[in-house]
Protein backbone atom coordinates (compact mmCIF):
# COMPACT_ATOMS: atom_id res chain seq x y z
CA UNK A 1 -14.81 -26.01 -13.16
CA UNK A 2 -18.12 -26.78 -15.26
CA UNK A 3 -21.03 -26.64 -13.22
CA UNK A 4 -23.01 -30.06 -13.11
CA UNK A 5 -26.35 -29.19 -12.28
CA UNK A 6 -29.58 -30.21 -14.20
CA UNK A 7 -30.32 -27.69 -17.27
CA UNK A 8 -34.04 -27.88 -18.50
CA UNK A 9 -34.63 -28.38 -22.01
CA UNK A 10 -33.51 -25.63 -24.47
CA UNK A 11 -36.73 -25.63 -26.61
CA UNK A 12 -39.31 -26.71 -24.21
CA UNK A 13 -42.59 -24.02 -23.23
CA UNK A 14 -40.99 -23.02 -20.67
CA UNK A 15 -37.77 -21.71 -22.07
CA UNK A 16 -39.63 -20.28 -24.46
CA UNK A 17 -41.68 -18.58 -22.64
CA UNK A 18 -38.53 -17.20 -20.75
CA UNK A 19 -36.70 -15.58 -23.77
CA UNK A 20 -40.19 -14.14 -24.74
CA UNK A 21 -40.63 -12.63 -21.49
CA UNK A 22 -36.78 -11.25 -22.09
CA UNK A 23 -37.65 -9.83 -25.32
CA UNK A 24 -40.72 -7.86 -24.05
CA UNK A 25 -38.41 -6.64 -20.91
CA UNK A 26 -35.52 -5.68 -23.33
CA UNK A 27 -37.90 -3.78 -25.50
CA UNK A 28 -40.44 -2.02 -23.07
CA UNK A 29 -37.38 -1.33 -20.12
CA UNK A 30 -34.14 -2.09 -21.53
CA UNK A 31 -31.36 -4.17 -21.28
CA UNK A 32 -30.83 -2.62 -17.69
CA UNK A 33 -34.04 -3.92 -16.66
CA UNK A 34 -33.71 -7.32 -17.61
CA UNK A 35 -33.06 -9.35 -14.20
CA UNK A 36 -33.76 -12.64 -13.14
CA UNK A 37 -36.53 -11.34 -11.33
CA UNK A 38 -38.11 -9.13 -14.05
CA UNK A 39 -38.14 -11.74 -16.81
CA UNK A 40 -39.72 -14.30 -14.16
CA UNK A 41 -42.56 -11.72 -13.66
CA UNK A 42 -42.59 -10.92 -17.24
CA UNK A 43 -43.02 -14.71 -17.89
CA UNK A 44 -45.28 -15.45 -14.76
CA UNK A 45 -42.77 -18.15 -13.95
CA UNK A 46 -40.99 -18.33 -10.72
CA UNK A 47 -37.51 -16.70 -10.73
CA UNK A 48 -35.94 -19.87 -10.05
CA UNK A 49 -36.88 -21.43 -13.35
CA UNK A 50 -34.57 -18.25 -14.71
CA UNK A 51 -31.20 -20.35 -13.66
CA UNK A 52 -32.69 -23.98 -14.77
CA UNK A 53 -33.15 -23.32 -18.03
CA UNK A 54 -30.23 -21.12 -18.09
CA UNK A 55 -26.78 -21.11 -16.52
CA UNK A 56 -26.79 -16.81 -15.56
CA UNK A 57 -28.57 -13.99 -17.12
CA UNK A 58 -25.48 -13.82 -19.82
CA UNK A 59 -26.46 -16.99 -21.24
CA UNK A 60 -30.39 -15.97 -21.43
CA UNK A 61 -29.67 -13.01 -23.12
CA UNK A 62 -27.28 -14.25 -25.75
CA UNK A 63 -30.21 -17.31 -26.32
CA UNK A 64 -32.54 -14.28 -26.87
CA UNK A 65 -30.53 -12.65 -29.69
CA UNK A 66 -29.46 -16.24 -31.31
CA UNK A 67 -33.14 -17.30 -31.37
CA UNK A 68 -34.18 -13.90 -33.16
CA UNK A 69 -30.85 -14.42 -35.67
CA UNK A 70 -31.73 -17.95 -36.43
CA UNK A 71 -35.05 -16.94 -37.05
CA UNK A 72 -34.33 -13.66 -38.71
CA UNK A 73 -31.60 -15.90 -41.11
CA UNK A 74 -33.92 -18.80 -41.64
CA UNK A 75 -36.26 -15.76 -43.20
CA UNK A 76 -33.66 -14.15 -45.47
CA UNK A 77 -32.59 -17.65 -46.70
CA UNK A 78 -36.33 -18.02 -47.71
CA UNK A 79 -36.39 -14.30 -49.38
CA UNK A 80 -32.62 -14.93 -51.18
CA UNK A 81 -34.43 -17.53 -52.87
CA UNK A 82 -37.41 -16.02 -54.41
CA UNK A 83 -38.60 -15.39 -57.32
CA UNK A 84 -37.63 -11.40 -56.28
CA UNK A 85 -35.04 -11.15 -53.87
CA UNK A 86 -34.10 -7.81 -53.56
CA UNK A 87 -37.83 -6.92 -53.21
CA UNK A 88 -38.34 -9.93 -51.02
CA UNK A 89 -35.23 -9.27 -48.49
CA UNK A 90 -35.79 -5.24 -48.52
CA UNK A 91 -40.07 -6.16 -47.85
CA UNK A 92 -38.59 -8.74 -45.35
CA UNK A 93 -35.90 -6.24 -43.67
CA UNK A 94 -38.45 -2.56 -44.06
CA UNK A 95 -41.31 -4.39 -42.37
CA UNK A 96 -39.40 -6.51 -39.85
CA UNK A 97 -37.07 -3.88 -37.94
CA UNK A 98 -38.28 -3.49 -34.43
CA UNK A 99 -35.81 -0.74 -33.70
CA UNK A 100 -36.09 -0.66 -30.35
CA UNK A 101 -35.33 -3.96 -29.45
CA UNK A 102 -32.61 -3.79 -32.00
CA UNK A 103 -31.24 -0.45 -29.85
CA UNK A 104 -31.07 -2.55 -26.96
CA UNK A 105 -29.50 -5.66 -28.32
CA UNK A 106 -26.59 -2.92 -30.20
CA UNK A 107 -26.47 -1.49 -26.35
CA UNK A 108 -26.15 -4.90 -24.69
CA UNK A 109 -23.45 -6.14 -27.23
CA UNK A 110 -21.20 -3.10 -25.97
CA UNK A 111 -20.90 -4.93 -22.98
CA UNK A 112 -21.97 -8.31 -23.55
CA UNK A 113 -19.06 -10.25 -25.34
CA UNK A 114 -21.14 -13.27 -26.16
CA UNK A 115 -23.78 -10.71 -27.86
CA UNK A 116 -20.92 -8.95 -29.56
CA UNK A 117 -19.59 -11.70 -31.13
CA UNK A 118 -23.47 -12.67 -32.37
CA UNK A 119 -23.79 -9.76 -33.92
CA UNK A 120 -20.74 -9.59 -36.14
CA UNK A 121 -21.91 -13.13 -36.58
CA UNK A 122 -25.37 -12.71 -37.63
CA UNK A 123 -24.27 -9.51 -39.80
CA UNK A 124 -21.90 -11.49 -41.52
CA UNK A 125 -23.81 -14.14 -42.89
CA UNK A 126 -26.86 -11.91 -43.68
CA UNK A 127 -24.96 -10.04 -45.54
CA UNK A 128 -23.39 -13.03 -47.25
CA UNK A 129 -26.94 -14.18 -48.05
CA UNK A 130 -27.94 -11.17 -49.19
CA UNK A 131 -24.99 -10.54 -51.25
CA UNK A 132 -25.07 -13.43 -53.04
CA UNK A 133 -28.82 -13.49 -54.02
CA UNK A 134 -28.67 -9.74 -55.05
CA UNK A 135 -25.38 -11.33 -57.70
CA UNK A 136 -27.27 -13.99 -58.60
CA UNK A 137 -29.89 -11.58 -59.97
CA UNK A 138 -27.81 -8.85 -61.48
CA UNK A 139 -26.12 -11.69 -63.20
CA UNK A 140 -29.22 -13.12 -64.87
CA UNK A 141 -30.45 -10.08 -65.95
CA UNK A 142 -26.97 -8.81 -67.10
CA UNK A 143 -27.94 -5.36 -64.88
CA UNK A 144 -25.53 -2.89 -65.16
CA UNK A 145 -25.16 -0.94 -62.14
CA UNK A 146 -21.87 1.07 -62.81
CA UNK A 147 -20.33 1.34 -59.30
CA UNK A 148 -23.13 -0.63 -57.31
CA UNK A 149 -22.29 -3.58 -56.05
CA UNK A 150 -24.21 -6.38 -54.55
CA UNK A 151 -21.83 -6.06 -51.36
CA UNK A 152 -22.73 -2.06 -51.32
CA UNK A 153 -26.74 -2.63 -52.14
CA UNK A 154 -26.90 -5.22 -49.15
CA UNK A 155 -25.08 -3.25 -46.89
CA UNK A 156 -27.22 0.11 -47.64
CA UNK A 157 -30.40 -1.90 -47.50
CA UNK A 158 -29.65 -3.19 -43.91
CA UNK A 159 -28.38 -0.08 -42.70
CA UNK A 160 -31.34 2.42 -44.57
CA UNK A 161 -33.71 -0.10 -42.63
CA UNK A 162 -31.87 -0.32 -39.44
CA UNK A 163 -31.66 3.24 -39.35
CA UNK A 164 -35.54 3.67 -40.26
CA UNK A 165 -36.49 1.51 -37.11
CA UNK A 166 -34.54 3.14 -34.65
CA UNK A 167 -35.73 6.62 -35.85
CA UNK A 168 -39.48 4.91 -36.02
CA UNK A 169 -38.51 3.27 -32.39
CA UNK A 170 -37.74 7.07 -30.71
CA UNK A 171 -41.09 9.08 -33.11
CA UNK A 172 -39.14 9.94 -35.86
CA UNK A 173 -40.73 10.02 -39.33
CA UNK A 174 -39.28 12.65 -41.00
CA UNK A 175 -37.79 11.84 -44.47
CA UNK A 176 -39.04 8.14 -43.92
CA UNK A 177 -41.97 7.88 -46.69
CA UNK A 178 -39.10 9.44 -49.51
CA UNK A 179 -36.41 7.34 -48.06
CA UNK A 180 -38.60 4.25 -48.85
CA UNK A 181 -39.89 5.74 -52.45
CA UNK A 182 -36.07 5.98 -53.15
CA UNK A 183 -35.03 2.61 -52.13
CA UNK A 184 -37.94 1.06 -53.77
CA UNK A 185 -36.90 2.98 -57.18
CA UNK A 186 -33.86 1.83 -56.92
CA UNK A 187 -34.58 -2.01 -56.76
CA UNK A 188 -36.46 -1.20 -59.03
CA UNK A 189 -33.01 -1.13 -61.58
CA UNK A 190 -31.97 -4.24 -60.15
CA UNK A 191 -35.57 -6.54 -60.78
């Protein structure tokens, strides 16, 4: 049976200031850490106002990741249409990772189905974007790649800068500064 009560209002301060709160929790603590009770104190809200804007701490959560997809696909929309994409989305992707929330969010979707399903989501149609605006480009410039597709050059760009972040999110470095030359030459063959 579907609870009646009173929601507040999805994008008001308030709720805003709640998945904020969850973001800094997720990425200081973990996804362990973030309870009702932290995120209220994280916020400086009372712990109450955790369950009127949302129904249980599954549904802030996934509103956490959605608002950072939207956001994060509303960006790469912007960069697929450039002037430069491939620079634009691998600038956008290279300077954007914060690894360690993005740990915790890949941690929380093992368990979370709502987050799982986000994820493949999000992935999906970021790589679609990205896919397509990397084609569009080869195609005007008549590039030949060989074997490199615009499927295989999105994919390697989200993972080489997924992977950066979560090395950059424990103190890893190592490799990084060549691992970025390389990319960056590469892209190079494609603008």
């Amino acid at each position: 049976m579907a609870s009646h009560r009173r929601m507040g209002p999805s994008d008001s301060a308030t709720s805003n200031a709640l998945l904020d709160a969850t973001e800094r929790v997720l990425r200081n603590d973990g996804y362990g850490a973030a309870t009702s009770r932290r995120v209220a104190q994280e916020a400086g809200l009372k712990q109450q106002l955790v369950y009127y804007y949302f129904r249980t701490m599954d549904d802030l959560l996934l509103a956490c990741f959605r608002r950072r997809t939207e956001r994060a696909l509303v960006r790469l929309e912007q960069d697929a249409a450039s002037e430069h994409p491939v620079q634009a989305i691998w600038q956008t992707l290279s300077n954007a990772s914060d690894g360690k929330l993005s740990f915790e969010f890949m941690a929380l979707a093992n368990h979370h189905e709502g987050v799982r399903e986000e994820v493949a989501r999000f992935v999906t149609e970021s790589r679609r974007i990205e896919t397509a605006a990397i084609a569009r480009l080869q195609g005007e410039r008549a590039t030949d790649t060989g074997p490199v597709t615009p499927a295989a050059v999105a994919f390697l760009l989200s993972t080489v800068t997924l992977m950066l972040g979560r090395e950059a999110a424990t103190g890893i470095d190592e490799g990084h500064k060549d691992v970025r030359a390389l990319i960056e030459w590469a892209l190079g063959k494609f603008d």
